[in-house]
Protein backbone atom coordinates (compact mmCIF):
# COMPACT_ATOMS: atom_id res chain seq x y z
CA UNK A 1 -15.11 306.35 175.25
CA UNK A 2 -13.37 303.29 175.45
CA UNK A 3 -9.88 302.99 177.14
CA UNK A 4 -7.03 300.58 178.65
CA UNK A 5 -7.92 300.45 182.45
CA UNK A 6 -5.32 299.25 184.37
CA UNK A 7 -6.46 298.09 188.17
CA UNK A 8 -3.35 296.94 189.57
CA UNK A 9 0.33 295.96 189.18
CA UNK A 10 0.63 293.10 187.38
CA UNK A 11 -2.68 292.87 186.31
CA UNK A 12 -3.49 292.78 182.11
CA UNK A 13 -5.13 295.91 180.73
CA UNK A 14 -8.94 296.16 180.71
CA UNK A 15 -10.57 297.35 177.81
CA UNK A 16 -13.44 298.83 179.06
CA UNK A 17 -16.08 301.76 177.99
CA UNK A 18 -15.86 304.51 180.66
CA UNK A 19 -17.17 308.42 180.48
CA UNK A 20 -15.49 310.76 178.62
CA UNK A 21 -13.65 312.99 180.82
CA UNK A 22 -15.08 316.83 180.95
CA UNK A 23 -12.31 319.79 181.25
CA UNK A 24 -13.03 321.63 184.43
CA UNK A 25 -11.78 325.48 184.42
CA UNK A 26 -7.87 325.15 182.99
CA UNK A 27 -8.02 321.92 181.69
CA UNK A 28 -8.65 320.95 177.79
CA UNK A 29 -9.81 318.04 176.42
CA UNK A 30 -8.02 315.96 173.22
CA UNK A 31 -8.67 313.38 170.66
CA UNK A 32 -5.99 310.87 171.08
CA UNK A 33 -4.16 309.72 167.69
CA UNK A 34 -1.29 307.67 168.98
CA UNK A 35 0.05 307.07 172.61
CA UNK A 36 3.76 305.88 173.23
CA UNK A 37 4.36 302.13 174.99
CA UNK A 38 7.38 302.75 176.92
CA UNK A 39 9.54 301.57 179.30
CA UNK A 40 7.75 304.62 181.86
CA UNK A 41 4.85 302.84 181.40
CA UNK A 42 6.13 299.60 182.07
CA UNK A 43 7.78 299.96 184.60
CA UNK A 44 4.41 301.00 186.36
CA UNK A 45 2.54 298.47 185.07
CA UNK A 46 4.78 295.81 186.50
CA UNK A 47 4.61 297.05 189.99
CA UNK A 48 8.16 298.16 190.24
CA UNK A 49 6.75 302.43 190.13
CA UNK A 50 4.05 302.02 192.46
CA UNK A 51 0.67 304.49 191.74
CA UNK A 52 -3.38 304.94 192.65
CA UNK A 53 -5.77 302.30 190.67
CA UNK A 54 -7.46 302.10 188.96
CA UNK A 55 -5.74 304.08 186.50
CA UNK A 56 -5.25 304.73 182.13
CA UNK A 57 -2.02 304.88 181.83
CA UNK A 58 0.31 306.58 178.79
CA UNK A 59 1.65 309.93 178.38
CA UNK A 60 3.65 310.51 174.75
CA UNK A 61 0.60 311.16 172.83
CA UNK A 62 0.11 312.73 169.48
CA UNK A 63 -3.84 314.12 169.77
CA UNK A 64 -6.38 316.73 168.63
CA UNK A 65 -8.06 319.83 171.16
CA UNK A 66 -11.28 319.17 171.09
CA UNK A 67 -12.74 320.94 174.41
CA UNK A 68 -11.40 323.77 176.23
CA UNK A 69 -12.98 324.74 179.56
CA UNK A 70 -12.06 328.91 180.69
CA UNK A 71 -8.35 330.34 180.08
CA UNK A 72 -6.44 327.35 177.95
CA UNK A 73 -3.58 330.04 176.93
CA UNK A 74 -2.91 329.79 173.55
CA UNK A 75 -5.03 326.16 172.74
CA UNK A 76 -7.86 326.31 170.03
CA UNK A 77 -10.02 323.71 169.04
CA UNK A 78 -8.73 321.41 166.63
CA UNK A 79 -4.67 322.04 167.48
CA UNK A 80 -2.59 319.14 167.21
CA UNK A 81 -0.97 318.65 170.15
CA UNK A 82 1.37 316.66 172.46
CA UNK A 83 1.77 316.39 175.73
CA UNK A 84 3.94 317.61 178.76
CA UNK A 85 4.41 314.75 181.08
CA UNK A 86 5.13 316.32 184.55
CA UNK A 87 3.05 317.80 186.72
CA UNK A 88 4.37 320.96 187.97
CA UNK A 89 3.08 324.39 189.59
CA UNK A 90 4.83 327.02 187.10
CA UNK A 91 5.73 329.47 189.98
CA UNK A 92 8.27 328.16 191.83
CA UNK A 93 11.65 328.87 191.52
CA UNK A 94 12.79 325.65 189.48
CA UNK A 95 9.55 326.25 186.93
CA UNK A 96 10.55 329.64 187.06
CA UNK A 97 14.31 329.09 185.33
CA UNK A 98 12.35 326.62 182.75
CA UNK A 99 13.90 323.27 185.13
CA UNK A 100 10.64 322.16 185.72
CA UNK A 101 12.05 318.56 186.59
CA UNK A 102 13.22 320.17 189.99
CA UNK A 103 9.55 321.55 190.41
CA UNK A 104 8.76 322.37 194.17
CA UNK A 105 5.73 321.82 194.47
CA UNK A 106 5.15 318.32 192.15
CA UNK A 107 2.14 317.04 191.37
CA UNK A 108 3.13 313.88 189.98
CA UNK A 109 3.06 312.55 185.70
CA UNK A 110 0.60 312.17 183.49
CA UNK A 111 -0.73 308.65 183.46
CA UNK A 112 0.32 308.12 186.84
CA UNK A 113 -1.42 310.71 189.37
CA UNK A 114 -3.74 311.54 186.94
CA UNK A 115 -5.34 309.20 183.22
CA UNK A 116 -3.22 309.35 180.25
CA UNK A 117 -3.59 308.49 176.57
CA UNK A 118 -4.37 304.66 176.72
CA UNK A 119 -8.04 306.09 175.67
CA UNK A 120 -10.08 307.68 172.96
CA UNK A 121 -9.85 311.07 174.81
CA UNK A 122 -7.55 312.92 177.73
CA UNK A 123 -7.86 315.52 179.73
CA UNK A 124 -5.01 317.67 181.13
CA UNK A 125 -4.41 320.89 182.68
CA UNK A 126 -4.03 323.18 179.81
CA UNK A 127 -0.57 324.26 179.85
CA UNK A 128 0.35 320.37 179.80
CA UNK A 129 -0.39 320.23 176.53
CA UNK A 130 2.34 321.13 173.86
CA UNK A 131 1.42 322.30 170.39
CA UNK A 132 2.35 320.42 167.31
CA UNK A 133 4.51 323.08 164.87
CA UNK A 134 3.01 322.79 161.21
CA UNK A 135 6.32 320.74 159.96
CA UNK A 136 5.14 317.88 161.69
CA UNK A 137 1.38 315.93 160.24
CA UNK A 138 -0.24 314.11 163.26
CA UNK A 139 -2.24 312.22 160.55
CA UNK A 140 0.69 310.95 158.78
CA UNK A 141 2.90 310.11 161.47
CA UNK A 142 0.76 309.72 164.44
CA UNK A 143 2.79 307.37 166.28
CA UNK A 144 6.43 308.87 165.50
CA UNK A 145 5.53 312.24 166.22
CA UNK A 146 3.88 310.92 169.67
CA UNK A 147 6.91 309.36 171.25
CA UNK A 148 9.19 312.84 170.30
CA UNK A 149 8.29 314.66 173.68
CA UNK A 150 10.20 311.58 175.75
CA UNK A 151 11.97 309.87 172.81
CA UNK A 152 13.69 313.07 170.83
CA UNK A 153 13.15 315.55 173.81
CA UNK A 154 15.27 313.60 176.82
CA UNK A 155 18.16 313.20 174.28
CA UNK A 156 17.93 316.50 173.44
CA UNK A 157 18.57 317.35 176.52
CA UNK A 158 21.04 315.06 177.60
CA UNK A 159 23.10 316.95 174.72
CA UNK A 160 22.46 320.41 176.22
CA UNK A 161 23.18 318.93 179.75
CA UNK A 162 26.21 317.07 179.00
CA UNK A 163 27.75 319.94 177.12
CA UNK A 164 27.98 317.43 173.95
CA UNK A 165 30.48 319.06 171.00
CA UNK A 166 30.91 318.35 167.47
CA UNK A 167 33.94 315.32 167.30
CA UNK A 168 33.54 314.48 170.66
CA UNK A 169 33.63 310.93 171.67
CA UNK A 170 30.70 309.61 173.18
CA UNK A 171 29.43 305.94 174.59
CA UNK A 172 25.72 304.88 175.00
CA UNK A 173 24.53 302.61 177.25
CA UNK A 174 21.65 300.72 176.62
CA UNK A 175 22.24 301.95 173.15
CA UNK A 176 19.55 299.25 171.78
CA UNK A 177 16.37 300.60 174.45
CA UNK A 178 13.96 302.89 173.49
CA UNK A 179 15.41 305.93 174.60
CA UNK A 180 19.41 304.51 173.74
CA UNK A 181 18.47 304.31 170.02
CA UNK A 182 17.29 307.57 169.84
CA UNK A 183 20.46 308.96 171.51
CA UNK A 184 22.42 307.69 169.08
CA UNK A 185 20.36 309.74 166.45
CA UNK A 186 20.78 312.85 168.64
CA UNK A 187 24.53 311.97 169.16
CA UNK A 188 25.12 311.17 165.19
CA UNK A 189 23.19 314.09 164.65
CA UNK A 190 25.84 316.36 166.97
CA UNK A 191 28.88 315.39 164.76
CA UNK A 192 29.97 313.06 167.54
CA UNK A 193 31.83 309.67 167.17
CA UNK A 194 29.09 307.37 168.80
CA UNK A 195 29.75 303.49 170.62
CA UNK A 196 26.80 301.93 170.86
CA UNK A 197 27.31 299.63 174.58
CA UNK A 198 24.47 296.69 174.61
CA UNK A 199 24.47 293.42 176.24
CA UNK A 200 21.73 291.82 172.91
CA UNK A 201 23.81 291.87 169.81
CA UNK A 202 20.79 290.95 168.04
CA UNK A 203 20.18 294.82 168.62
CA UNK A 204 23.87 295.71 167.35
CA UNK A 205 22.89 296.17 163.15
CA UNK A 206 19.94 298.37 164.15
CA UNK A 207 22.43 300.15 166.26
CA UNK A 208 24.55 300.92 163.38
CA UNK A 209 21.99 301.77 161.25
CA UNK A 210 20.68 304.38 163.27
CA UNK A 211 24.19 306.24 164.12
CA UNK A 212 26.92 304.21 166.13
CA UNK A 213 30.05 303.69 164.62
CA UNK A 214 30.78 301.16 166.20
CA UNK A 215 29.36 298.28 168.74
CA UNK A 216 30.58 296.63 172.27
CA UNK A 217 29.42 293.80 174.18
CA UNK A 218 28.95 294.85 177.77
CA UNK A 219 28.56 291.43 178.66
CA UNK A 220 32.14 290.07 177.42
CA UNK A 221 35.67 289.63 179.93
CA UNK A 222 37.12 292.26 177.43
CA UNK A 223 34.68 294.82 177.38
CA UNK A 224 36.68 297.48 179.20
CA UNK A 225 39.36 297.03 176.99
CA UNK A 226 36.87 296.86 173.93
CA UNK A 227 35.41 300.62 175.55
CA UNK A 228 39.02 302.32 175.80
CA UNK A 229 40.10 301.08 171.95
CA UNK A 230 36.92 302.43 170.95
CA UNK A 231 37.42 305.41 172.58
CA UNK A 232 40.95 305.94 171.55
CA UNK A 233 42.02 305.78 175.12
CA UNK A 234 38.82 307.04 177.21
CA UNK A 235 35.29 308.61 176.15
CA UNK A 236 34.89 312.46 176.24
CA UNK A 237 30.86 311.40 177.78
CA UNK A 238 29.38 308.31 178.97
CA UNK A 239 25.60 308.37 178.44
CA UNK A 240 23.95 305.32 181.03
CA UNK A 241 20.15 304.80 180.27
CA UNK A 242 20.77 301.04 182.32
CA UNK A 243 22.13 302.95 184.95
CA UNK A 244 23.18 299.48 187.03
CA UNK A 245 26.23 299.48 189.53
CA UNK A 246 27.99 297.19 186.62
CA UNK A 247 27.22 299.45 183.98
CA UNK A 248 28.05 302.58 185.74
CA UNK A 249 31.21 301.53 186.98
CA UNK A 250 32.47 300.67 183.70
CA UNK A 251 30.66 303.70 182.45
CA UNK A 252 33.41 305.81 184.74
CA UNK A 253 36.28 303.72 184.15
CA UNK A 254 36.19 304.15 180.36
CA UNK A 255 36.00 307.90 180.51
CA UNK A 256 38.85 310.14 179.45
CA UNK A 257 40.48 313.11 180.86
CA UNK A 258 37.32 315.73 181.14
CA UNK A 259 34.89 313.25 180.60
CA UNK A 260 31.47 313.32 181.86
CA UNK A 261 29.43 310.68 182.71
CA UNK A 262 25.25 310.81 182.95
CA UNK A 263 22.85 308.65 184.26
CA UNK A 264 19.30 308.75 182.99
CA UNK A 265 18.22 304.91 184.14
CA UNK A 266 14.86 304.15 185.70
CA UNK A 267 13.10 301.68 187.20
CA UNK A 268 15.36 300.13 189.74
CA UNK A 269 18.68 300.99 188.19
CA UNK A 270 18.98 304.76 188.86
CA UNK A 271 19.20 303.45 192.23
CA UNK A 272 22.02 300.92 191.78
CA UNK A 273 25.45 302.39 193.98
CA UNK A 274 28.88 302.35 192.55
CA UNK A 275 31.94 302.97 193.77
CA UNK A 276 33.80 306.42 192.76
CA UNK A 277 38.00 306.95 192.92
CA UNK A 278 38.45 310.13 194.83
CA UNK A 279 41.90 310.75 192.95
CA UNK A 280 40.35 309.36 189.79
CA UNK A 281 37.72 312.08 189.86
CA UNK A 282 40.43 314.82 190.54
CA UNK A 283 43.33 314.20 188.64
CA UNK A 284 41.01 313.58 185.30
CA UNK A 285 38.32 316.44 186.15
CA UNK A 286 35.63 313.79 185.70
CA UNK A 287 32.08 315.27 185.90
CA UNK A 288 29.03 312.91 187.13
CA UNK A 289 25.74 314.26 186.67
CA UNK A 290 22.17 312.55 186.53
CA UNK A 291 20.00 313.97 183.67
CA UNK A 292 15.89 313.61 184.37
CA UNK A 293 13.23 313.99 181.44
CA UNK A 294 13.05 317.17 180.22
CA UNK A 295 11.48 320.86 180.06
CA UNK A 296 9.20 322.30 178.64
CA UNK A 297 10.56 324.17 176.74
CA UNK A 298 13.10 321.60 175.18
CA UNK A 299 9.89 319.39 174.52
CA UNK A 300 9.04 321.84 171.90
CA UNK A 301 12.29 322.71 170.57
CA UNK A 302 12.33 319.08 170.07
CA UNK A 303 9.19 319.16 168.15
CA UNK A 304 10.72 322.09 165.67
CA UNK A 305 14.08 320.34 165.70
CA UNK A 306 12.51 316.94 163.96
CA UNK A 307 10.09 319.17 161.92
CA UNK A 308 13.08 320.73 160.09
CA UNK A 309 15.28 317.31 160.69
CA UNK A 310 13.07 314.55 159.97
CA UNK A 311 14.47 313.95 156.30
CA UNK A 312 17.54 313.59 157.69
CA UNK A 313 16.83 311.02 159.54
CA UNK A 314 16.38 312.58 163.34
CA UNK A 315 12.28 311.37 163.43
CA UNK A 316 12.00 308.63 166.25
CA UNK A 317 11.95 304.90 165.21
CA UNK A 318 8.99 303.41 165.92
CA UNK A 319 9.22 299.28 165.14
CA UNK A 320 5.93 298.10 166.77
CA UNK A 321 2.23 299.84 166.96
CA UNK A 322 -1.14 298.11 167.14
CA UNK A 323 -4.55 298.82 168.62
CA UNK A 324 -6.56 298.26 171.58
CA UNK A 325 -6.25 294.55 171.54
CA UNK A 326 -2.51 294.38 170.78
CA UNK A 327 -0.91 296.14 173.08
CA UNK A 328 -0.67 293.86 176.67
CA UNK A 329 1.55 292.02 174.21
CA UNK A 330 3.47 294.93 172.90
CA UNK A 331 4.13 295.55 176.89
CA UNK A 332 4.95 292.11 177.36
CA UNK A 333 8.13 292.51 174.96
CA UNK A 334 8.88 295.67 176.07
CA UNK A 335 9.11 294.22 179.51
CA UNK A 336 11.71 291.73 177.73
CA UNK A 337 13.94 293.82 175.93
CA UNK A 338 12.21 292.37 172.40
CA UNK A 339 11.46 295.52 171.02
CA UNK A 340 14.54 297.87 169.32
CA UNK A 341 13.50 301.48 169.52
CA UNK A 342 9.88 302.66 170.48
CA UNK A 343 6.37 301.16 170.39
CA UNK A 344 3.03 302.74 170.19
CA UNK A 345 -0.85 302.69 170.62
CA UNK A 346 -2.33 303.84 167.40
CA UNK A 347 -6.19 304.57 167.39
């Protein structure tokens, strides 16, 4: 089959023929459609997640069962399928309560401990892959419905999480990303007044167009005061996909009495510190909470949720795809903030 080999961090993506992988007892085999170019995958790709090379990255695919090796559960051949992008053991007590980000005994994500969907074919451990419901048509929307287990799925979460109510008055962070512009879907979708927070305003129209009310420019002296007029005096939940010490301190500071405040940034960010008022904290009941991926479970609720939503306009947006060939410079603009909402490998 032919596939994107990466063999080290910073290092272009080598398109190279390589066997096509055979399920051992467990695993199943799949026909890759479309594979998600995220942020996830950029991050490792850059060097900043380190990981084993060589390596075929990619892990929000839309694909086909093809081969099934013993006991695959409930997989036939020919199921359209997504897939599940942790690792996890399924026994321990975390799996157990369906929080399988907590998992004891991790074995690491797809596309990173193991290949991924940069490829004609993957193979996973069978009850990695997530089946397709009938609403949604792989062949139609390949790349859309292949970015809804990260791009659809962590929102969806974040909403369940966050305890997010109709009217509710909510601020996004990094509202422009990938994973921002879907939250504002999600949050639009809730009933919520929505701020989109971005430091590109070239990113602000597609921001409104896709569910914030309104717009603020992180990067400007007034954008505190911007945040609380927005607000109408303080946001009922702060949701910070940049996850930096600046934006999570202003993240706090603009958050009313109640509010809660979650953190969902990667690569580098989620480790930024910022400073918390003690008294702050207590005399406003403010909650802080980080929010990682999703389950399983809420993978494929997300999957019936867009099925039933998608004409009304909850299907992920997906502004760049290309083959093969294009995508080292799809990464290369994703590494640059260029691209608004989600890019894809299409095969």
């Amino acid at each position: 089959m032919k596939a994107l080999v990466s063999h080290g961090p910073n290092q272009p993506f080598s398109l190279e023929a390589v066997d096509d992988p055979k399920p051992e007892k467990g695993e199943a085999v799949a026909k890759v459609l479309a594979c998600g170019a995220g942020l996830t995958v950029q991050h490792v790709k850059a060097g900043r997640t380190p990981i084993p090379f060589p390596r075929i990255m990619g892990h929000e695919i839309a694909a086909e069962i093809v081969e099934l090796n013993g006991d695959c559960g409930g997989l036939s051949i020919g199921m359209p399928v997504t897939a599940y992008f942790y690792l996890t053991c399924g026994h321990c007590k975390w799996c157990l309560i369906n929080r399988q980000t907590l998992c004891e005994n991790f074995g690491g994500y797809v596309g990173r401990a193991c290949d991924g969907g940069y490829a004609e074919y993957i193979k996973l451990p069978a009850k990695n892959f997530v089946p397709i419901p009938e609403t949604l048509d792989i062949y139609k929307n390949p790349a859309e419905i292949g970015v809804i287990c990260d791009a659809i799925a962590t929102p969806y979460k974040v909403l369940r999480r966050g305890r997010i109510a109709p009217l509710e008055r909510v601020a996004v962070f990094g509202a422009g990303g990938g994973l921002g512009i879907q939250m504002l879907k999600m949050v639009r979708w809730a009933n919520c007044h929505v701020t989109a927070v971005e430091v590109d305003t070239n990113k602000f129209q597609a921001c409104l167009e896709h569910g914030a009310d309104i717009c603020v420019d992180a990067n400007t002296n007034d954008a505190h005061e911007a945040l609380l007029d927005a607000s109408g005096g303080g946001f009922d939940v702060v949701i910070d996909f940049v996850s930096s010490t600046k934006s999570l301190e202003m993240g706090v500071a603009s958050l009313g009495r109640g509010g809660r405040l979650i953190t969902l940034g990667g690569g580098g960010g989620a480790g930024s510190e910022f400073k918390l008022n003690g008294m702050s904290l207590l005399s406003k009941e403010i909650e802080v909470m980080g929010s990682r991926y999703c389950s399983y479970q809420e993978v494929l609720e997300s999957l019936q949720l867009v099925g039933e939503q998608a004409q009304k306009g909850l299907m992920p947006l997906v502004t760049r795809t290309s083959g093969f060939e294009g995508l080292e410079d799809i990464h290369n603009d994703v590494e640059h903030s260029r691209i608004t909402g989600r890019a894809a490998l299409v095969l």
